[in-house]
C-alpha atoms as a PDB file:
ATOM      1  CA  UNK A   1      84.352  10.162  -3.741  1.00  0.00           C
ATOM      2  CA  UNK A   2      82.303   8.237  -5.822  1.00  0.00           C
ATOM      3  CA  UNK A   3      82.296   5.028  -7.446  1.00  0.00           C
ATOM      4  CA  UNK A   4      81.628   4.695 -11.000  1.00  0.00           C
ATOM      5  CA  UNK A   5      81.874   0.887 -11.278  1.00  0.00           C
ATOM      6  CA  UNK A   6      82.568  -1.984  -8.772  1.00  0.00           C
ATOM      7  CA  UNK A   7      83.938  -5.358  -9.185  1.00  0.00           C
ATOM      8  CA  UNK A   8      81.736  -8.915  -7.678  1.00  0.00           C
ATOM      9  CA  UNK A   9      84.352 -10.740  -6.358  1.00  0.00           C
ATOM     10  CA  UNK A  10      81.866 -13.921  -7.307  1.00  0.00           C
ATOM     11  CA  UNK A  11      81.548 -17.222  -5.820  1.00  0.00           C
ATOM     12  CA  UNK A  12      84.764 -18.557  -6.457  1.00  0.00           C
ATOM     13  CA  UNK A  13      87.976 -17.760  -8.131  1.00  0.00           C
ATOM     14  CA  UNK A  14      88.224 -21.529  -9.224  1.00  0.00           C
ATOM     15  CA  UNK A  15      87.492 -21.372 -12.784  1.00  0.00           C
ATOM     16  CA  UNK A  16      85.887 -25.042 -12.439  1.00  0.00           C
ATOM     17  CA  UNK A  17      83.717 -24.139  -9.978  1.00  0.00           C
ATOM     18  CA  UNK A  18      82.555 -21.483 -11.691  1.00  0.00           C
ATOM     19  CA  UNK A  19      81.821 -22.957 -15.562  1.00  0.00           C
ATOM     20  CA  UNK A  20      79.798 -25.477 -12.997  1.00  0.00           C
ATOM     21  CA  UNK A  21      77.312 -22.857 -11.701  1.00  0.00           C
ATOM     22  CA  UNK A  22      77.595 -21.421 -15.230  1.00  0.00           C
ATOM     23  CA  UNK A  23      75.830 -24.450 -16.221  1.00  0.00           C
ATOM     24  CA  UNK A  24      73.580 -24.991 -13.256  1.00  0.00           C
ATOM     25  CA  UNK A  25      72.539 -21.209 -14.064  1.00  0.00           C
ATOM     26  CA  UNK A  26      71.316 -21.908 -17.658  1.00  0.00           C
ATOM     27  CA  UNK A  27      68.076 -23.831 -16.051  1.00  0.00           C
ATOM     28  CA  UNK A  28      66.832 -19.876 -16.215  1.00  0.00           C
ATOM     29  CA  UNK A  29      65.423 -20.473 -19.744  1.00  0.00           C
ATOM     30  CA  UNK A  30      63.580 -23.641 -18.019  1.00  0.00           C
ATOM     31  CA  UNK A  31      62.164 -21.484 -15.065  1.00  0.00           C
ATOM     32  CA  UNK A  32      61.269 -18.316 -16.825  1.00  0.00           C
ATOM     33  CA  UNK A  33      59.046 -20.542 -19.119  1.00  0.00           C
ATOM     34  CA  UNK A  34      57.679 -22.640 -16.477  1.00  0.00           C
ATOM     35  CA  UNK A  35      56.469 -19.364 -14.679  1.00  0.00           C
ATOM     36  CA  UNK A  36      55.469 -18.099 -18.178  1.00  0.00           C
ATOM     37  CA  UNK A  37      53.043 -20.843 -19.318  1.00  0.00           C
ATOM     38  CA  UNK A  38      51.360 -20.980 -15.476  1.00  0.00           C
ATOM     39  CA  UNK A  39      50.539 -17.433 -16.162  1.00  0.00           C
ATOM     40  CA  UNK A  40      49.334 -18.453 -19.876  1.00  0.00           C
ATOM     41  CA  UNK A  41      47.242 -20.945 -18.322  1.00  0.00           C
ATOM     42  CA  UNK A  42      45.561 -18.890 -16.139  1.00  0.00           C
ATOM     43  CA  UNK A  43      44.794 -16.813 -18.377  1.00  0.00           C
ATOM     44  CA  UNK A  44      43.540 -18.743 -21.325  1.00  0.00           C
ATOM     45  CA  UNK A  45      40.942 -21.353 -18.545  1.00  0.00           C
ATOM     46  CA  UNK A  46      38.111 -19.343 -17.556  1.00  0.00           C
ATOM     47  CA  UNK A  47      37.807 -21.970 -14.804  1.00  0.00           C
ATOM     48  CA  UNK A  48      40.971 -21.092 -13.546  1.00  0.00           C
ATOM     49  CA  UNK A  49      40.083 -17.371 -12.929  1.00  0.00           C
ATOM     50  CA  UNK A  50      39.770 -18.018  -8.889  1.00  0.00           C
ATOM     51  CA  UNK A  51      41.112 -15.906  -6.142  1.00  0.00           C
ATOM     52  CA  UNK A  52      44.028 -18.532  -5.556  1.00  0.00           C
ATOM     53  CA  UNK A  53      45.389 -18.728  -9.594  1.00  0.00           C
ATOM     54  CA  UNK A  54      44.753 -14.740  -9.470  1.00  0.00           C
ATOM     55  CA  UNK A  55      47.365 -14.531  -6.737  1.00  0.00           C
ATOM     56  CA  UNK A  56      49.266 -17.203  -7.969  1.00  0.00           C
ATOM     57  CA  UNK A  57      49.673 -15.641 -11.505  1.00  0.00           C
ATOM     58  CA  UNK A  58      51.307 -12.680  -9.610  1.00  0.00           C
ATOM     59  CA  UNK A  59      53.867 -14.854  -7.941  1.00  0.00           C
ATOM     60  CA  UNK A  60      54.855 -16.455 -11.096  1.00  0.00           C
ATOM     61  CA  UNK A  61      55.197 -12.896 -12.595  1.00  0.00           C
ATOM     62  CA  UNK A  62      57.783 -11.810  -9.647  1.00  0.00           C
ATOM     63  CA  UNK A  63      59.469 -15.280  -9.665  1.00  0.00           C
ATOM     64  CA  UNK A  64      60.374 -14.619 -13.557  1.00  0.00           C
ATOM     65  CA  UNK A  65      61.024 -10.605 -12.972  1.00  0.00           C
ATOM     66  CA  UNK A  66      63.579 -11.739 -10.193  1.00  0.00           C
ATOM     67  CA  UNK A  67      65.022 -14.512 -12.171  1.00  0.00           C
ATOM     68  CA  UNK A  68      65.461 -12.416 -15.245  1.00  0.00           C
ATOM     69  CA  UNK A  69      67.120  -9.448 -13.185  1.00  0.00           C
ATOM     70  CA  UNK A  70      69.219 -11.183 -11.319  1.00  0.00           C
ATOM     71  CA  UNK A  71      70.577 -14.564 -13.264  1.00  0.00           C
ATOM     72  CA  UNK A  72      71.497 -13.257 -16.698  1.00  0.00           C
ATOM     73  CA  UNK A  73      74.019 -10.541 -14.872  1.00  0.00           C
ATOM     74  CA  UNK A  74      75.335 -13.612 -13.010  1.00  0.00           C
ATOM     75  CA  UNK A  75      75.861 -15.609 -16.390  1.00  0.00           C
ATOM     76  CA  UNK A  76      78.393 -12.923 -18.052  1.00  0.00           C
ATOM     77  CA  UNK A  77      80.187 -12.929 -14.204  1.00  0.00           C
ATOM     78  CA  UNK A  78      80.468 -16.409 -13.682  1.00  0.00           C
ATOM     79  CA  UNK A  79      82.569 -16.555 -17.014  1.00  0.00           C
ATOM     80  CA  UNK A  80      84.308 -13.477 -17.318  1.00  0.00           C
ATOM     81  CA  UNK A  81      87.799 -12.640 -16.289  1.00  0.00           C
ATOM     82  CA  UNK A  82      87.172  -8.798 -14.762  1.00  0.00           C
ATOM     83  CA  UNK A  83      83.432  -9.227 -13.343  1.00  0.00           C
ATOM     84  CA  UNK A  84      83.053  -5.396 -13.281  1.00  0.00           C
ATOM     85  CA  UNK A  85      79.409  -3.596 -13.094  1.00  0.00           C
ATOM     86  CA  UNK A  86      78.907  -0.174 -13.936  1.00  0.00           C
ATOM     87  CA  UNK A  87      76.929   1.559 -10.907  1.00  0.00           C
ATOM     88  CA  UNK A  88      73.986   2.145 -12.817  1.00  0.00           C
ATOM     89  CA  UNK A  89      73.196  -1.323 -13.200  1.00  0.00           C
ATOM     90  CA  UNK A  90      74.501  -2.047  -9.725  1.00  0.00           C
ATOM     91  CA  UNK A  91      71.891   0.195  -8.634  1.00  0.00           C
ATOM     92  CA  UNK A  92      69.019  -1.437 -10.773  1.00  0.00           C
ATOM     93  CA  UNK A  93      69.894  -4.942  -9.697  1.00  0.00           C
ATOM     94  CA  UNK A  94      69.780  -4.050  -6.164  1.00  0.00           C
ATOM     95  CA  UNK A  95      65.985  -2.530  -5.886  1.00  0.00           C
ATOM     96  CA  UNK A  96      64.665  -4.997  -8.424  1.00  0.00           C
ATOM     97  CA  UNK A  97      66.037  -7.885  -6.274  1.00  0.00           C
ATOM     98  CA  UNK A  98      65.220  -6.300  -3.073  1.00  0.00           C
ATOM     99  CA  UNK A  99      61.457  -5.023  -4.097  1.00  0.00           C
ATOM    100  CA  UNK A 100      60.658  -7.965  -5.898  1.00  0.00           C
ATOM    101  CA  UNK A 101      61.755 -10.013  -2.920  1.00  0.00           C
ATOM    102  CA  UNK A 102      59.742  -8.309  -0.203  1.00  0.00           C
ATOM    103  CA  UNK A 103      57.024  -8.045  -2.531  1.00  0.00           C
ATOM    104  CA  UNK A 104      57.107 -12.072  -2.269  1.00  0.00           C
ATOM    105  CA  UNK A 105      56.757 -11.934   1.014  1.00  0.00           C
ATOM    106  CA  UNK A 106      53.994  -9.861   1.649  1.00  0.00           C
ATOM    107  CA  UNK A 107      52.525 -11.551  -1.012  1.00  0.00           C
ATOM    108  CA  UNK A 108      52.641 -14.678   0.624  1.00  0.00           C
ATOM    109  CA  UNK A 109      50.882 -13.436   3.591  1.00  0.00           C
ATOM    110  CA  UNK A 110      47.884 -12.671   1.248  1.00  0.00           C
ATOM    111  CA  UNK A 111      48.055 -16.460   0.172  1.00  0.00           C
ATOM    112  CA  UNK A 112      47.912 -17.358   3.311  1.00  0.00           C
ATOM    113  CA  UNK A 113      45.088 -15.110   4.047  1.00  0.00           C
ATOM    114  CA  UNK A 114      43.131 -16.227   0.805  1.00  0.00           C
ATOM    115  CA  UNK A 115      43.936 -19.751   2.304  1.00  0.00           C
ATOM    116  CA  UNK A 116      42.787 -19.479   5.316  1.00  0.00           C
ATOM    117  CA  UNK A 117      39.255 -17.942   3.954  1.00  0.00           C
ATOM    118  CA  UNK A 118      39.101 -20.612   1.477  1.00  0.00           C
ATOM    119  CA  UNK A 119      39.033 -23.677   4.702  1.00  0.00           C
ATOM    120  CA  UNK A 120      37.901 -22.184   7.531  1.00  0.00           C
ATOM    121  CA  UNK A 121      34.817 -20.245   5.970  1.00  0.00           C
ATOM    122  CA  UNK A 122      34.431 -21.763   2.248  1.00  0.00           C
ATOM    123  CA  UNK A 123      30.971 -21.113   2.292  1.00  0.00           C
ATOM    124  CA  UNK A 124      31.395 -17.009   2.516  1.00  0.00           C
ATOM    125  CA  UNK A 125      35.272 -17.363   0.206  1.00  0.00           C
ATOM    126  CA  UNK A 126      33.897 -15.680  -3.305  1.00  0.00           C
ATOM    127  CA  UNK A 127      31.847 -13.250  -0.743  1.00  0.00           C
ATOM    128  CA  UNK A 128      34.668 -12.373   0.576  1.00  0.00           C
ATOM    129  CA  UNK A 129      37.393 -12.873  -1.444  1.00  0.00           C
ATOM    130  CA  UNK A 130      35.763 -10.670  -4.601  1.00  0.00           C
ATOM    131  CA  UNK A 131      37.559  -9.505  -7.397  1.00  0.00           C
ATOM    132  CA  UNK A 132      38.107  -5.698  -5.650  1.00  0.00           C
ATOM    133  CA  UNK A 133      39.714  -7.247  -2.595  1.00  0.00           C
ATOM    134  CA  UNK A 134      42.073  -9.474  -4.707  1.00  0.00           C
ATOM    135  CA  UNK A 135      43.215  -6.653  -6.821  1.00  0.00           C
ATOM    136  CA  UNK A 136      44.030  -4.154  -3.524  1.00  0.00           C
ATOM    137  CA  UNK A 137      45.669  -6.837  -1.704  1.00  0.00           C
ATOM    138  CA  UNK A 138      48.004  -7.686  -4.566  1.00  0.00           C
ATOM    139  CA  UNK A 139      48.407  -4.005  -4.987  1.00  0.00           C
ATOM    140  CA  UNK A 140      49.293  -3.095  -1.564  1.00  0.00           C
ATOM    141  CA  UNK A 141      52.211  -5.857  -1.899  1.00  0.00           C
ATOM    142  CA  UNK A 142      53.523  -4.413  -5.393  1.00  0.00           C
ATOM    143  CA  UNK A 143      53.914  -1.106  -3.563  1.00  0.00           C
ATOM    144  CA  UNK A 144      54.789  -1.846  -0.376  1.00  0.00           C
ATOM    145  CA  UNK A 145      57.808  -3.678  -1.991  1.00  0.00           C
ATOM    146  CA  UNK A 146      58.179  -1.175  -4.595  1.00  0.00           C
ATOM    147  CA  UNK A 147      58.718   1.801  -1.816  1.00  0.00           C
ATOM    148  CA  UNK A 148      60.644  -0.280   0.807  1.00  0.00           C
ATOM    149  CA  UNK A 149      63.305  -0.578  -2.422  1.00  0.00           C
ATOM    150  CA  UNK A 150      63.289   2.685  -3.596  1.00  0.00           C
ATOM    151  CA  UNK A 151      64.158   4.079  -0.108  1.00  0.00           C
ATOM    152  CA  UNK A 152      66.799   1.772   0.794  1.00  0.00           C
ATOM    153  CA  UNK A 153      68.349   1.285  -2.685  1.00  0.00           C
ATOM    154  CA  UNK A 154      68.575   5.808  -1.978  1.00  0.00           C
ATOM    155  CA  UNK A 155      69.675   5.109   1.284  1.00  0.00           C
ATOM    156  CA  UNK A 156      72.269   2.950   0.113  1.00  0.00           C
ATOM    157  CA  UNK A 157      74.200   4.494  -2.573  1.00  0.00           C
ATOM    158  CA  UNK A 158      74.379   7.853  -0.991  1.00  0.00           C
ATOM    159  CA  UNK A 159      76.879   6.096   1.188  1.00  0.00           C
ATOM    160  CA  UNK A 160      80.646   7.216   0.300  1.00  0.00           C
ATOM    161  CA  UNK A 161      82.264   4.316  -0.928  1.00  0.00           C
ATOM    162  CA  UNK A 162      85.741   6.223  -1.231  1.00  0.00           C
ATOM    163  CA  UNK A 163      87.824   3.667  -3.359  1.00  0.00           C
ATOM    164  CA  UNK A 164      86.378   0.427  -1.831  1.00  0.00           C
ATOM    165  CA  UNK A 165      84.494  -1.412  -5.357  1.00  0.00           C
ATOM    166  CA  UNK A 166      85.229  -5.148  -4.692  1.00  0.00           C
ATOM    167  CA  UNK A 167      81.538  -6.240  -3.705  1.00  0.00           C
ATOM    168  CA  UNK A 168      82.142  -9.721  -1.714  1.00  0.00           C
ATOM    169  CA  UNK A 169      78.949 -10.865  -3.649  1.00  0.00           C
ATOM    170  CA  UNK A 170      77.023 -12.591  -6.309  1.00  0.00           C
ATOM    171  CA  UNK A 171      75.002  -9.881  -6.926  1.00  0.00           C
ATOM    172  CA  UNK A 172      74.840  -6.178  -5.595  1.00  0.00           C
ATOM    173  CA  UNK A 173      73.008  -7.230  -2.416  1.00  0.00           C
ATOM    174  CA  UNK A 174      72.428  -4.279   0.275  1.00  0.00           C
ATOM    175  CA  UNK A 175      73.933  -5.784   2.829  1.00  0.00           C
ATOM    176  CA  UNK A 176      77.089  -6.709   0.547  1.00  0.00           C
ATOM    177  CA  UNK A 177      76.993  -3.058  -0.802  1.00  0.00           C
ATOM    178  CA  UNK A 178      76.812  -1.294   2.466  1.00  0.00           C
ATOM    179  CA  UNK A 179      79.446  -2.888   3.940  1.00  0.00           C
ATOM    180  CA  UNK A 180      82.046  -0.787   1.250  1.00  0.00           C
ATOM    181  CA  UNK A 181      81.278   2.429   2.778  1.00  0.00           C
ATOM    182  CA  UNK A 182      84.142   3.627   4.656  1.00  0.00           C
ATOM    183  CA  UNK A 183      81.419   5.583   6.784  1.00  0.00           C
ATOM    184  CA  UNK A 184      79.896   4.287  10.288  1.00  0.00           C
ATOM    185  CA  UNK A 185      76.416   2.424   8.611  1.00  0.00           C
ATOM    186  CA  UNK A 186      75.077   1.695  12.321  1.00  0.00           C
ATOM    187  CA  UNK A 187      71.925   3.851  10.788  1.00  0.00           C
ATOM    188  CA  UNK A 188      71.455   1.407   7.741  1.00  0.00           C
ATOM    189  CA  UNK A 189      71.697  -1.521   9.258  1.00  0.00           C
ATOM    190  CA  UNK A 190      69.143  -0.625  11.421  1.00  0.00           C
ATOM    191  CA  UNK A 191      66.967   0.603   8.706  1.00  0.00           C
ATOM    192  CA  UNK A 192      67.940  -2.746   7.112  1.00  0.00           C
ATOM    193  CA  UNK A 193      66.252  -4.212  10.666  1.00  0.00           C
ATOM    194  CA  UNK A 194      63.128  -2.543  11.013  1.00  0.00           C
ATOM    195  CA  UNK A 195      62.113  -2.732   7.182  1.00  0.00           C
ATOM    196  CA  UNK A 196      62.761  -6.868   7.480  1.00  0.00           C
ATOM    197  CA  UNK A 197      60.198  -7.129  10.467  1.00  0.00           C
ATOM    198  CA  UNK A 198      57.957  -5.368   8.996  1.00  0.00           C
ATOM    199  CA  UNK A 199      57.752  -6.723   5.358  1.00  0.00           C
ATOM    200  CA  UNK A 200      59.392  -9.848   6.851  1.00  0.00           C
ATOM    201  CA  UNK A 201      58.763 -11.083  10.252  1.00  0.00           C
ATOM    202  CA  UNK A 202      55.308  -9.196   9.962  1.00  0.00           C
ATOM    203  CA  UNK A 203      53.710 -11.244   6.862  1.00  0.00           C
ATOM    204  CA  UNK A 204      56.085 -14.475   8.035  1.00  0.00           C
ATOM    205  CA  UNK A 205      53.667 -13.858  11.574  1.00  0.00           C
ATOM    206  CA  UNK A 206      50.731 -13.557   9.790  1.00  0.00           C
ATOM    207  CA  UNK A 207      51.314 -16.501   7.552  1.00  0.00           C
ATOM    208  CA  UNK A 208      52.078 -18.755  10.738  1.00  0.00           C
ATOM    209  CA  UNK A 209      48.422 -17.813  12.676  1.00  0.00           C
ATOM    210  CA  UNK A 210      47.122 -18.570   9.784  1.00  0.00           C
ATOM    211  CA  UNK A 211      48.173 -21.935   9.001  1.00  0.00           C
ATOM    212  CA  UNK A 212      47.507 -22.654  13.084  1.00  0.00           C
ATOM    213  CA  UNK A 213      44.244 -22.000  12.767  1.00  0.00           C
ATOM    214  CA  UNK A 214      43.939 -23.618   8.828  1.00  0.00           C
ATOM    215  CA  UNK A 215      45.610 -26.882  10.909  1.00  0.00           C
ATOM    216  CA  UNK A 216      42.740 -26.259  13.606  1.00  0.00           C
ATOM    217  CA  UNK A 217      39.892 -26.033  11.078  1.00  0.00           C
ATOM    218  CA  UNK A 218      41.244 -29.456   8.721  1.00  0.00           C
ATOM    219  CA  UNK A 219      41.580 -31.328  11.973  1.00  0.00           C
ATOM    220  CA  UNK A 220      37.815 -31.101  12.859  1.00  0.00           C
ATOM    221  CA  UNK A 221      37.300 -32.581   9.223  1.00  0.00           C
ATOM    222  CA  UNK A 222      35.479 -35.383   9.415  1.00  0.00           C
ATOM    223  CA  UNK A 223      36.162 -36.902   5.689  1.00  0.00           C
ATOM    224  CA  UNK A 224      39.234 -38.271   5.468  1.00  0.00           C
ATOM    225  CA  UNK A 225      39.590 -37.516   1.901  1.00  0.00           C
ATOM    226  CA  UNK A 226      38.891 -33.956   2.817  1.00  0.00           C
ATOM    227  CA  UNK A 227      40.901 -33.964   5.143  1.00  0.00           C
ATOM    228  CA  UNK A 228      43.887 -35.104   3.223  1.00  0.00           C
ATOM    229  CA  UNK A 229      43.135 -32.711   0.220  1.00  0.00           C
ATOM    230  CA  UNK A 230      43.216 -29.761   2.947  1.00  0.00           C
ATOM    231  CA  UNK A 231      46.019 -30.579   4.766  1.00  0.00           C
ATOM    232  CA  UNK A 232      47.740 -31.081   0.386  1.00  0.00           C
ATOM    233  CA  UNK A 233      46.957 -27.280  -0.354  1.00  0.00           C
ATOM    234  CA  UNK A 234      48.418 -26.338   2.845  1.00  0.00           C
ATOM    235  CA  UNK A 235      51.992 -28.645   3.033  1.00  0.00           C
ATOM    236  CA  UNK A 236      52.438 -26.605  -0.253  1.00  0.00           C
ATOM    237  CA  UNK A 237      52.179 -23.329   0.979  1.00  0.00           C
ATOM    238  CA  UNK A 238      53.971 -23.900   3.615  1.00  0.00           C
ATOM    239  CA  UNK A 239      56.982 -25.278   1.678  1.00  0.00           C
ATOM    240  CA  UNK A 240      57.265 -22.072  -0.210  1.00  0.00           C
ATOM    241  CA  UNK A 241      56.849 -20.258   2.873  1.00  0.00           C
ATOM    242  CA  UNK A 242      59.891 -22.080   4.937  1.00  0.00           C
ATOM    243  CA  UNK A 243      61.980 -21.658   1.813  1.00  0.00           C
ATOM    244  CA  UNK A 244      61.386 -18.033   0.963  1.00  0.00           C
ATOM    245  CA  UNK A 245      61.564 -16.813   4.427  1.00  0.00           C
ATOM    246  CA  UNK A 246      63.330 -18.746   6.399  1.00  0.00           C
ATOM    247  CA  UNK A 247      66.461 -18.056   3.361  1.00  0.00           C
ATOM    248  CA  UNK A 248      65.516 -14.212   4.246  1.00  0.00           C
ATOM    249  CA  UNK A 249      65.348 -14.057   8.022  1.00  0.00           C
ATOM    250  CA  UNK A 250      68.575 -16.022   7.873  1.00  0.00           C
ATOM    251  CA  UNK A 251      70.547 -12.917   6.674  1.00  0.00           C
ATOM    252  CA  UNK A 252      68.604 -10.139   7.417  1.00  0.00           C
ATOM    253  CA  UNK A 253      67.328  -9.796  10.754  1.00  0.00           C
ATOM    254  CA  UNK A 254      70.641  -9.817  12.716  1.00  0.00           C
ATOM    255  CA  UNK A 255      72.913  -7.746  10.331  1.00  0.00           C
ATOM    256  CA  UNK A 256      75.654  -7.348  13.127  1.00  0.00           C
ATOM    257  CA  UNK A 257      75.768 -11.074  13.466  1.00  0.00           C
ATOM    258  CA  UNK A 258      75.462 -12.209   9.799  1.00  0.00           C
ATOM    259  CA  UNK A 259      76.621 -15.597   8.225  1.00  0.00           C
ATOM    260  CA  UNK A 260      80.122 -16.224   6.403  1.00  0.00           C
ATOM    261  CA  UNK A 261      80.114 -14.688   2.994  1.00  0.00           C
ATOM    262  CA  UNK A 262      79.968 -18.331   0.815  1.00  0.00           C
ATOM    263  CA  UNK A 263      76.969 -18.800   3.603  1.00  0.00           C
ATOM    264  CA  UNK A 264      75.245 -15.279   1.859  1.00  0.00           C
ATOM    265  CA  UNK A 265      76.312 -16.497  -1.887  1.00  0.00           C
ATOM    266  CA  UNK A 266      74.454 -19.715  -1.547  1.00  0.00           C
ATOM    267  CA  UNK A 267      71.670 -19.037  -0.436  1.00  0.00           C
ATOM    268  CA  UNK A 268      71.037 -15.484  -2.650  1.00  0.00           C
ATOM    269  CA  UNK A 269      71.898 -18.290  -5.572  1.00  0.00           C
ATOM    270  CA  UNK A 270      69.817 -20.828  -4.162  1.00  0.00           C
ATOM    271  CA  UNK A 271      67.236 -17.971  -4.109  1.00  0.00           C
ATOM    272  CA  UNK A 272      67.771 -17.086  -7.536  1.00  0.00           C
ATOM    273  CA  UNK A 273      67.406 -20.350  -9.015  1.00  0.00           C
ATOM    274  CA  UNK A 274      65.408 -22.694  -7.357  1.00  0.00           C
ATOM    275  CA  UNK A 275      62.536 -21.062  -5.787  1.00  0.00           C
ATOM    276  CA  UNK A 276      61.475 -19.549  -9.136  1.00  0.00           C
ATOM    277  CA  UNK A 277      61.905 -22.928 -10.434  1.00  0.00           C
ATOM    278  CA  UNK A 278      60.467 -24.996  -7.144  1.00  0.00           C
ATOM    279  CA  UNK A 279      56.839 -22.089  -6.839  1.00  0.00           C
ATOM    280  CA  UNK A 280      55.083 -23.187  -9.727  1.00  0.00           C
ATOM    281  CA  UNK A 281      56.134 -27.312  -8.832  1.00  0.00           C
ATOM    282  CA  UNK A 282      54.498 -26.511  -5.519  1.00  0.00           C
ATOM    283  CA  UNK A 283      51.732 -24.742  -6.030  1.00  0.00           C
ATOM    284  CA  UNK A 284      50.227 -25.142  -9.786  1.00  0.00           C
ATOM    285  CA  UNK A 285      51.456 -28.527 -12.080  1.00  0.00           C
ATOM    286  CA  UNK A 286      50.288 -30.646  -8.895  1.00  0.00           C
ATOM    287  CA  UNK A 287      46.911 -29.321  -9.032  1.00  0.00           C
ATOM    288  CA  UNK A 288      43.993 -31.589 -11.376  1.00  0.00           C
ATOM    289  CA  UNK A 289      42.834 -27.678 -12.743  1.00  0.00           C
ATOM    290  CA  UNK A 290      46.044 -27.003 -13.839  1.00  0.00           C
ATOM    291  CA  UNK A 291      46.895 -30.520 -15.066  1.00  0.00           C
ATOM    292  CA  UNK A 292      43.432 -30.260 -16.918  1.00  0.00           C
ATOM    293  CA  UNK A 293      44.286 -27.315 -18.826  1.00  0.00           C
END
């Protein structure tokens, strides 16, 4: 039997609580055009066309996709009395949030990578880190993402749901959806698995060598000022990294053994809202480039 519509059972049923994160929520219009303007900047500054605002201009551009896929549907929930989605758009919101997620991540890694080129070889970085490089890296984590979602948002919904449609959920989150089917999902959850290590634990790997041997290089600095400027690009890409992953690997490498429910709505809000807002902080209005522009 098939569901035609299902019902998010939301964050709370205290109406307070809920005109509160209501509120909190409206700070989208703030993040989408804090993204928006880093990517204007970029653009516009010659000086900023680099390897590093290249990659960062596609982070901005998934931090406002997510935000705008994800928040708005929350906005009409939060306040409405029946928080009902028709499956259509439960089925959009679930591979843009997923893909655009794990396209994060893997793009992260490439930061990292980019990173790492820039301090431990700086004299070979625009050798190696060319404009053809750039583009297939940031390609290969559009797509990777892109497929990853488009098999497991298939995966998901071909699941009976028989008359189970109350989502325990902010969103239509896989793990949230799968747990409605009144079928054994052993199979999913392990797809679920394998697909986090290796667009998660894989690039989150990656990212850590990385910054051990970034750490290694900065340390043998002999300028202090260089020194301190190194280890300033690096504290900020490892912020983003602890909060992007570490919010991921929290719920989705142990399915069996996952979190309370209010546990899973925080952080997929605190996911929503704040590291769109908090990546372009980090990375881009500390920088004297960007200030400059």
């Amino acid at each position: 039997m098939w569901v035609r519509e299902f019902i998010l059972l939301g964050l709370s049923s205290d109406w307070d609580t809920q005109v509160f994160f209501c509120s909190v929520l409206h700070h989208i219009h703030g993040t989408v055009l804090e993204n928006f303007l880093i990517v204007l900047l970029i653009r516009l500054d010659s000086l900023l066309h680099t390897p590093m605002y290249f990659f960062l201009t596609n982070l901005s551009l998934i931090d406002i996709s997510y935000a705008t896929s994800i928040i708005p549907q929350m906005l009409i929930h939060f306040l409405a009395e029946h928080e009902v989605i028709p499956l259509m758009n439960c089925t959009a919101q679930l591979f843009f949030s997923l893909g655009l997620g794990r396209i994060e991540f893997v793009l992260l890694a490439m930061m990292a990578y980019d990173l790492y080129v820039a301090v431990c070889d700086p004299l070979q970085y625009l050798v190696i880190m060319h404009g053809g490089l750039c583009t297939r890296l940031a390609i290969t984590s559009w797509v990777s993402g892109s497929v990853n979602s488009l098999v497991h948002t298939a995966i998901t919904f071909q699941l009976p749901m028989c008359s189970n449609k109350f989502i325990d959920h902010i969103s239509c989150e896989t793990l949230a959806v799968v747990r409605l089917a009144c079928v054994d999902t052993s199979s999913n959850e392990i797809a679920i698995m394998v697909s986090s290590i290796v667009l998660l634990m894989s690039p989150f790997c990656l990212v850590l060598l990385s910054n051990v041997k970034i750490i290694s290089t900065i340390l043998k600095i002999r300028s202090t000022e260089g020194r301190k400027k190194a280890f300033h690009t690096c504290a900020s890409h490892l912020t983003v990294v602890v909060l992007c992953y570490g919010m991921a690997i929290f719920i989705y490498i142990q399915p069996h053994s996952v979190p309370s429910a209010l546990q899973e709505k925080l952080i997929s809000l605190f996911y929503a809202v704040l590291t769109p807002m908090l990546n372009p902080m980090i990375y881009s209005l500390r920088n004297k480039e960007v200030k400059g522009t």
